[in-house]
N, C-alpha and C. Protein backbone atom coordinates (compact mmCIF):
# COMPACT_ATOMS: atom_id res chain seq x y z
N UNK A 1 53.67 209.08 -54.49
CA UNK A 1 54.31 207.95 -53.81
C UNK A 1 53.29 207.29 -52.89
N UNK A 2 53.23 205.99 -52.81
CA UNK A 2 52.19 205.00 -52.11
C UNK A 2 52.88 204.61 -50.95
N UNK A 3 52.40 204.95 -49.74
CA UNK A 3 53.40 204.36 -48.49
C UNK A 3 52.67 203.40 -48.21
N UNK A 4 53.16 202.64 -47.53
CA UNK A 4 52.84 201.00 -46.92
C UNK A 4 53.32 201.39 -45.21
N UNK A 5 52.54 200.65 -43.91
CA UNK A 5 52.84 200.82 -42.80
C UNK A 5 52.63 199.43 -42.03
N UNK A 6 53.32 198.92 -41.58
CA UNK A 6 52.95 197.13 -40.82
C UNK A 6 53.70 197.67 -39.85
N UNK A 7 53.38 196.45 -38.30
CA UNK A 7 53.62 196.93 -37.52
C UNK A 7 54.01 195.52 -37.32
N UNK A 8 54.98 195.17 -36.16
CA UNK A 8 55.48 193.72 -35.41
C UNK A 8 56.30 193.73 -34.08
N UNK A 9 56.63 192.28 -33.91
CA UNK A 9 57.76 192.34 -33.19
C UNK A 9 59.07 192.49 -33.37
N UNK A 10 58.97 191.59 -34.63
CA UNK A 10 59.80 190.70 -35.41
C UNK A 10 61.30 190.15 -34.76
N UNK A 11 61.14 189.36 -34.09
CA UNK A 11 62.02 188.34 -32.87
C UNK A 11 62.09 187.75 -33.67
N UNK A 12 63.59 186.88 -33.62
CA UNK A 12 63.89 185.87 -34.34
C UNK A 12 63.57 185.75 -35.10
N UNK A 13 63.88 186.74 -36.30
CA UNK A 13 63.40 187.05 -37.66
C UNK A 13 63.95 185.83 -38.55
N UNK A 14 62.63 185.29 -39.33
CA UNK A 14 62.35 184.08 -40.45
C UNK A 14 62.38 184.86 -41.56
N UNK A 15 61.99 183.37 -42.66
CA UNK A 15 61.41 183.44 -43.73
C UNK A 15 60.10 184.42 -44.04
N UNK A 16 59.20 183.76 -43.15
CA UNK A 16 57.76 184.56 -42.80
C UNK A 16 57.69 186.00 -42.69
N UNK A 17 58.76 186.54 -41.61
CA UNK A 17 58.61 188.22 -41.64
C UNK A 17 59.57 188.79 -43.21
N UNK A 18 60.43 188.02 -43.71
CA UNK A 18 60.92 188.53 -44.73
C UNK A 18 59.55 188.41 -46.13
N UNK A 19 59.55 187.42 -46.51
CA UNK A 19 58.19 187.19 -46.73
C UNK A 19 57.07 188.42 -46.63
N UNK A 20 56.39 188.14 -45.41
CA UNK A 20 55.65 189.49 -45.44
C UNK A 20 55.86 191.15 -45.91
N UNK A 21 57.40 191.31 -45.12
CA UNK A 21 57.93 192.58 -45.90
C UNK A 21 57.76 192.96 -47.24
N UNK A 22 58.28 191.71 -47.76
CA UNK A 22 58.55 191.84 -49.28
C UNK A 22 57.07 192.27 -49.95
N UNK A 23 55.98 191.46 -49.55
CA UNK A 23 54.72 191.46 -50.06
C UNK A 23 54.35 193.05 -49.41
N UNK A 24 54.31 193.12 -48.43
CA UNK A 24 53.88 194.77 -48.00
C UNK A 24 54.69 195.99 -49.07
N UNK A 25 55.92 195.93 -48.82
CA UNK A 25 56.39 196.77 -50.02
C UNK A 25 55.91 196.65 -51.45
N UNK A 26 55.52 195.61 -52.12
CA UNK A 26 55.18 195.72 -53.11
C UNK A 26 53.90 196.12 -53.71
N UNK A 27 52.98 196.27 -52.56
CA UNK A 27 51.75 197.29 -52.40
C UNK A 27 52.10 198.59 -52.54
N UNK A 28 53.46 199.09 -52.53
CA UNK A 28 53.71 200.71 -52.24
C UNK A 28 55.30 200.80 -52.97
N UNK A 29 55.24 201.91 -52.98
CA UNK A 29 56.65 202.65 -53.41
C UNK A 29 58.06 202.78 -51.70
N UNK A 30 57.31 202.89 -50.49
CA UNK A 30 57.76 203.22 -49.21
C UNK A 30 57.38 202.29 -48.57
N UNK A 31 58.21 201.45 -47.79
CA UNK A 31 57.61 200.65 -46.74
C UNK A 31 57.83 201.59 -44.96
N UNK A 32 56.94 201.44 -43.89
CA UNK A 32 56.88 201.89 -42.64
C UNK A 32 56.90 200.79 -42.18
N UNK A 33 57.49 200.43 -40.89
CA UNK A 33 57.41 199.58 -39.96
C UNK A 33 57.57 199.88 -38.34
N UNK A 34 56.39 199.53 -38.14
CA UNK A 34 56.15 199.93 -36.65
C UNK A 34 56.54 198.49 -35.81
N UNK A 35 57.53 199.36 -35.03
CA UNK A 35 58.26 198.05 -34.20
C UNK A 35 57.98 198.00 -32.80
N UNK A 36 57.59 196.66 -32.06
CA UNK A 36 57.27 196.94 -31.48
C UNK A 36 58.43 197.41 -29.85
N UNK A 37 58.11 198.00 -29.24
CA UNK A 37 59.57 198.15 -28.05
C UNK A 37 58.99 197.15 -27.15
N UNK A 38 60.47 196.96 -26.30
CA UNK A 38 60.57 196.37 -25.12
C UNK A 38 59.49 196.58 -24.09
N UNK A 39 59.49 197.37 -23.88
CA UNK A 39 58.42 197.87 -22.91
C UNK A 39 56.68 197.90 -23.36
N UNK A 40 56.77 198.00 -24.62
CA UNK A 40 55.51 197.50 -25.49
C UNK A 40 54.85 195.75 -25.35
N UNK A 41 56.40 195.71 -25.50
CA UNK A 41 55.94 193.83 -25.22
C UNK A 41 55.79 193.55 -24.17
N UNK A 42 56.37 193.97 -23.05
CA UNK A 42 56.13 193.49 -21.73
C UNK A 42 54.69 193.44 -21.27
N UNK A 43 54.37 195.06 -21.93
CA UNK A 43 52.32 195.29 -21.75
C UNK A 43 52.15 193.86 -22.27
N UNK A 44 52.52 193.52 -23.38
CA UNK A 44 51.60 192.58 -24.28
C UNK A 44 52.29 191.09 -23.93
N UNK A 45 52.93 191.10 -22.52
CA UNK A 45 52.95 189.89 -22.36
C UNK A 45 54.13 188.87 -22.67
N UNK A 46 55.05 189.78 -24.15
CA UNK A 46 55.87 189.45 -24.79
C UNK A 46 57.60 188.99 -24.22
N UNK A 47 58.42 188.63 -24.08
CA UNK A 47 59.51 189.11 -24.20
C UNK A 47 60.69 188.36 -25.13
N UNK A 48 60.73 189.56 -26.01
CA UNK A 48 61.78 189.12 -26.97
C UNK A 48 63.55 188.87 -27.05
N UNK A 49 64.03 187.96 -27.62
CA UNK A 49 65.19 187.54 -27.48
C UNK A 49 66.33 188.46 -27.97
N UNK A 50 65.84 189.25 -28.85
CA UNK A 50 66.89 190.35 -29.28
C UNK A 50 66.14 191.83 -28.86
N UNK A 51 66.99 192.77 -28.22
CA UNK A 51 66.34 194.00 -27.55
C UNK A 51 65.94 194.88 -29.02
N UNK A 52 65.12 195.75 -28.38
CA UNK A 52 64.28 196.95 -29.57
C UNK A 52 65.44 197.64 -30.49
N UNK A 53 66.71 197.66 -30.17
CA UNK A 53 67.78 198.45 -31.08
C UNK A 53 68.30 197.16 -31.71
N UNK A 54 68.51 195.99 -31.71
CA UNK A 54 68.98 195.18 -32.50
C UNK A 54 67.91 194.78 -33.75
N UNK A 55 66.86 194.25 -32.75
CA UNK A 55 65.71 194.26 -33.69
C UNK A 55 65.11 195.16 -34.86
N UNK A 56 65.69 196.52 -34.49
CA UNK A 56 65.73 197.58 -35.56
C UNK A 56 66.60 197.90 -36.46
N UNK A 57 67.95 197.13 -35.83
CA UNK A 57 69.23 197.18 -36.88
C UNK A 57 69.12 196.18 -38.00
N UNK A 58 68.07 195.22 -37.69
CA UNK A 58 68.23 193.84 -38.38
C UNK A 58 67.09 194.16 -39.28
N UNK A 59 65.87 195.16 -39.01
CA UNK A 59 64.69 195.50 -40.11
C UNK A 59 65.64 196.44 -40.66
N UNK A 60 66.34 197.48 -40.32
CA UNK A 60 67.05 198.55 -41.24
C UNK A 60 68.16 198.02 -42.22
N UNK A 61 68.50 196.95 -42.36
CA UNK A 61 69.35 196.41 -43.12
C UNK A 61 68.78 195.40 -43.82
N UNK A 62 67.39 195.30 -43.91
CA UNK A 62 66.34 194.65 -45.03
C UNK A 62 65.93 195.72 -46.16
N UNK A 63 66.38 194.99 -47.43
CA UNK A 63 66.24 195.87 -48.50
C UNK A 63 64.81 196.59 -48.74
N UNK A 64 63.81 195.84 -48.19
CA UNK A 64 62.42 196.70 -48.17
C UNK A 64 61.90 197.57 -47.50
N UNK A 65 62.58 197.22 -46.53
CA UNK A 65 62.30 198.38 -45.10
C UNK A 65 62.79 199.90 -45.67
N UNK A 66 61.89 200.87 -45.42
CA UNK A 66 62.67 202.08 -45.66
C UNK A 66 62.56 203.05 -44.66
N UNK A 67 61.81 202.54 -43.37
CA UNK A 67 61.70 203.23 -42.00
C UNK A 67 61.19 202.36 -41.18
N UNK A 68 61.63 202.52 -39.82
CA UNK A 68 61.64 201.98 -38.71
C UNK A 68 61.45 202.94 -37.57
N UNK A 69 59.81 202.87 -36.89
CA UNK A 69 59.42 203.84 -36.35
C UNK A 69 59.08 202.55 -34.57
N UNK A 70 58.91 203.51 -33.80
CA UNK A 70 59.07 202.70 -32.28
C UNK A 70 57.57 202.54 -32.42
N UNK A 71 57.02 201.07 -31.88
CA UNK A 71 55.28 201.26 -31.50
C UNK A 71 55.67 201.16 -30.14
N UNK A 72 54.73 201.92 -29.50
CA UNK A 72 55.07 202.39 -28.09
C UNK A 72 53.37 201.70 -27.18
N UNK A 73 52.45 201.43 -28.67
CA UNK A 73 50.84 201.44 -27.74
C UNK A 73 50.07 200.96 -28.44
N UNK A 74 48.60 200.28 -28.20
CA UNK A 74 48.28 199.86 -29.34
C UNK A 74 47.71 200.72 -29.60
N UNK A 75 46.91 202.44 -29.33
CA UNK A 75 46.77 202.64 -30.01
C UNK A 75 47.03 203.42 -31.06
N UNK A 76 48.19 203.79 -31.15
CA UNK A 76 48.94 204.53 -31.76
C UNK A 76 48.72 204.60 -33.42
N UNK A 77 48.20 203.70 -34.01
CA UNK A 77 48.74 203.15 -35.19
C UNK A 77 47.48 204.38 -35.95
N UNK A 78 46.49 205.38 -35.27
CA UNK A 78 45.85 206.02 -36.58
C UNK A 78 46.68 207.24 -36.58
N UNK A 79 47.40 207.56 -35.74
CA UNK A 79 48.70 208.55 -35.02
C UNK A 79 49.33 208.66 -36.47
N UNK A 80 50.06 207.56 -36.48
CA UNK A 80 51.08 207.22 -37.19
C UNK A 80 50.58 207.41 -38.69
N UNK A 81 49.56 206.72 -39.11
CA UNK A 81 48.84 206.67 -40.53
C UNK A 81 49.09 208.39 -40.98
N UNK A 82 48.16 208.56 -40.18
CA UNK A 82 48.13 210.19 -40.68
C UNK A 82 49.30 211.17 -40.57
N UNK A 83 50.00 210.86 -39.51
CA UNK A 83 51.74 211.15 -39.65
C UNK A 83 52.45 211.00 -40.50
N UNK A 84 52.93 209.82 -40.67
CA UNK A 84 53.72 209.41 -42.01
C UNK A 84 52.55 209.25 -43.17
N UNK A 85 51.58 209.76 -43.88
CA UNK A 85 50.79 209.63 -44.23
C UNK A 85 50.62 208.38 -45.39
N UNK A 86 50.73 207.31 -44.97
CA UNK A 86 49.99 206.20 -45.29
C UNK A 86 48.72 205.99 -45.90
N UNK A 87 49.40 205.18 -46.59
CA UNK A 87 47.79 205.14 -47.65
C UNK A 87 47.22 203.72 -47.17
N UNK A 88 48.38 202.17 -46.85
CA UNK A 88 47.50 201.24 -46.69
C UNK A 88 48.51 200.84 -45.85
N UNK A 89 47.50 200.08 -45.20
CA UNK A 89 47.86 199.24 -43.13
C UNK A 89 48.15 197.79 -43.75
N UNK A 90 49.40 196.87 -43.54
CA UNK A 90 49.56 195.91 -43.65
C UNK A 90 49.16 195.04 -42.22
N UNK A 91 48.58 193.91 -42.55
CA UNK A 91 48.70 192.94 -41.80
C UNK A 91 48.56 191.60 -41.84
N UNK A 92 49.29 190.73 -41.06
CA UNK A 92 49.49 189.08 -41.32
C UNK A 92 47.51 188.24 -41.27
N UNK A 93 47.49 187.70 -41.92
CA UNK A 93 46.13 187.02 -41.62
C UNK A 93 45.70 186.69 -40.35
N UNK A 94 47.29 186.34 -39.76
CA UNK A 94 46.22 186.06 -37.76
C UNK A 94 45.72 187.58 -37.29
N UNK A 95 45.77 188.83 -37.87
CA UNK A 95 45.04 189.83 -37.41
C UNK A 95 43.95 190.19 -38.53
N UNK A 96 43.21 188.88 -38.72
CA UNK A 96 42.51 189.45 -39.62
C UNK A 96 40.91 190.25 -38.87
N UNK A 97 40.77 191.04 -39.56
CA UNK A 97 39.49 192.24 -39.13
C UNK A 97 39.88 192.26 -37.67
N UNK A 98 40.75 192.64 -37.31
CA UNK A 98 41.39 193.33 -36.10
C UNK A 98 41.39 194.74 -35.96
N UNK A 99 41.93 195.21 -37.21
CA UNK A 99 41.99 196.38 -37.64
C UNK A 99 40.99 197.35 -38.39
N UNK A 100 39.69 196.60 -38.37
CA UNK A 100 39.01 197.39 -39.95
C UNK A 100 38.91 198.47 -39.43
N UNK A 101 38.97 199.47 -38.47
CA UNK A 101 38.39 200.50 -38.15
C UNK A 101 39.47 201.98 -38.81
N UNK A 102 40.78 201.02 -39.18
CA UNK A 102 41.63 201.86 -39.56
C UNK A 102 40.86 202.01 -41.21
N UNK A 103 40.33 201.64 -41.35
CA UNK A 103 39.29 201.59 -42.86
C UNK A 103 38.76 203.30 -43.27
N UNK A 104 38.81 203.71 -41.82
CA UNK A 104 38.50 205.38 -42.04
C UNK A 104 39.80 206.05 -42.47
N UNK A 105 40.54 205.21 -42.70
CA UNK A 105 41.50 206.47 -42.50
C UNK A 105 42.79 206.08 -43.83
N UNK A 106 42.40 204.86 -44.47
CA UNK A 106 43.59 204.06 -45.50
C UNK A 106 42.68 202.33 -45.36
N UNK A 107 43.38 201.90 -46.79
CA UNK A 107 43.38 200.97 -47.01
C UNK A 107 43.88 199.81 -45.83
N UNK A 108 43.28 199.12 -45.32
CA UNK A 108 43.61 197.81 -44.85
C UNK A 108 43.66 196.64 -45.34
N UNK A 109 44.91 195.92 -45.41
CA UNK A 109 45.67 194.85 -46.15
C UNK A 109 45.69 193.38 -45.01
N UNK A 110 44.93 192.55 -45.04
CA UNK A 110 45.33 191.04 -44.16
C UNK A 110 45.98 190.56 -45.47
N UNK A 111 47.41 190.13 -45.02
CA UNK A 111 48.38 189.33 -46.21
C UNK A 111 48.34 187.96 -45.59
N UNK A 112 48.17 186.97 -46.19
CA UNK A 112 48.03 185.31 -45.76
C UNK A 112 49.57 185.15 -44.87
N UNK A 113 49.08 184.58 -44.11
CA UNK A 113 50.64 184.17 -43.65
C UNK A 113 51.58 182.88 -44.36
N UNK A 114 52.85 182.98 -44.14
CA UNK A 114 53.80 181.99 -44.50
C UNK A 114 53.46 180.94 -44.11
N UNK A 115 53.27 179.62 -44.43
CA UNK A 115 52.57 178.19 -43.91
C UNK A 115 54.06 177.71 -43.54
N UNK A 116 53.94 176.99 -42.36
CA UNK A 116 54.76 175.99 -41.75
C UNK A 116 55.98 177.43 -41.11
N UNK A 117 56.26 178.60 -41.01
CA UNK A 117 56.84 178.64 -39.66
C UNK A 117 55.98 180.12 -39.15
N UNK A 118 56.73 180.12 -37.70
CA UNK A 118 56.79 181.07 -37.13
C UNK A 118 57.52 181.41 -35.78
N UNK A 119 57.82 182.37 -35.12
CA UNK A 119 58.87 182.97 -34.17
C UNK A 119 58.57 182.20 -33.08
N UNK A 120 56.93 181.49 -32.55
CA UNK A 120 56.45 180.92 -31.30
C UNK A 120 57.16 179.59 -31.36
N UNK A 121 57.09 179.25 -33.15
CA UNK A 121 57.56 177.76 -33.17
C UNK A 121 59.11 177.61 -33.32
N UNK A 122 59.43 178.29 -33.53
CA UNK A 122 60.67 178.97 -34.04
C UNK A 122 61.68 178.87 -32.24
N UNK A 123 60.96 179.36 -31.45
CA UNK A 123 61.31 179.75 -29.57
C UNK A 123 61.40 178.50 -29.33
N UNK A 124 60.55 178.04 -29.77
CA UNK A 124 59.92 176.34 -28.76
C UNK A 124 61.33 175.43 -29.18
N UNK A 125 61.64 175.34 -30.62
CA UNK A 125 62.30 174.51 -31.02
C UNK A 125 63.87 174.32 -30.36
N UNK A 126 64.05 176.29 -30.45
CA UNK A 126 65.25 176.48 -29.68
C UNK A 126 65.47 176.11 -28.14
N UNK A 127 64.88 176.13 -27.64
CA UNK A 127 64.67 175.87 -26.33
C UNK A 127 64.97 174.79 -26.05
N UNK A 128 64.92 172.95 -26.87
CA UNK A 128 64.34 172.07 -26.97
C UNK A 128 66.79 171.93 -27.68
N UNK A 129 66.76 172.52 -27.84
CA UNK A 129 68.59 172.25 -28.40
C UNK A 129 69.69 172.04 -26.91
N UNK A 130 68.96 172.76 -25.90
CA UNK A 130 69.85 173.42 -24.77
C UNK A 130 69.81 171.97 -23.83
């Protein structure tokens, strides 16, 4: 069995993160998804519109998803590889060679991103209704 592991926020889940899913699973038999928490985002500046348990109810009820694990750090993610033992690291093209170092340890995947949306543009727009 080939596991697959991506990691996100995934706020105001689009086209784009479904999209990506789909393409990450189809690299593998298992998809992993490292989500990111509340308190993860706050480090990173973030804060998302749906909390870390909704956001996980809404990846667990995506037909590709087949686990939903907490990212707690950044650096967690060679933790995890070798934990759930992962063969290849998904990621969106804006992290491209962000990651190569996970290269020791599994395949690393930059998947092109979805053209025309995303969650930043996605915030802005909503904002702009009220």
């Amino acid at each position: 069995m080939k596991r697959v592991i991506t990691y996100g926020t995934y706020d105001v889940l689009h086209f784009g993160h479904i999209n990506l899913l789909k393409r990450a699973k189809a690299l593998g038999d298992y998809l992993i998804v490292g989500l990111s928490t509340d308190e993860f985002n706050a480090i990173k500046g973030k804060k998302s519109f749906y909390s870390y348990e909704q956001r996980k109810k809404i990846l667990e009820a995506i037909r590709y998803v087949d686990l939903v694990i907490p990212e707690d750090n950044w650096g967690q993610k060679i933790k995890d590889i070798k934990e759930y033992k992962a063969d290849i690291f998904v990621m969106g093209s804006d992290w491209e060679n962000k990651f190569n170092e996970l290269k020791e340890v599994c395949e690393v995947v930059y998947l092109p991103r979805t053209e025309d949306v995303s969650s930043t543009e996605t915030k802005e727009y909503l904002k702009t209704l009220n």
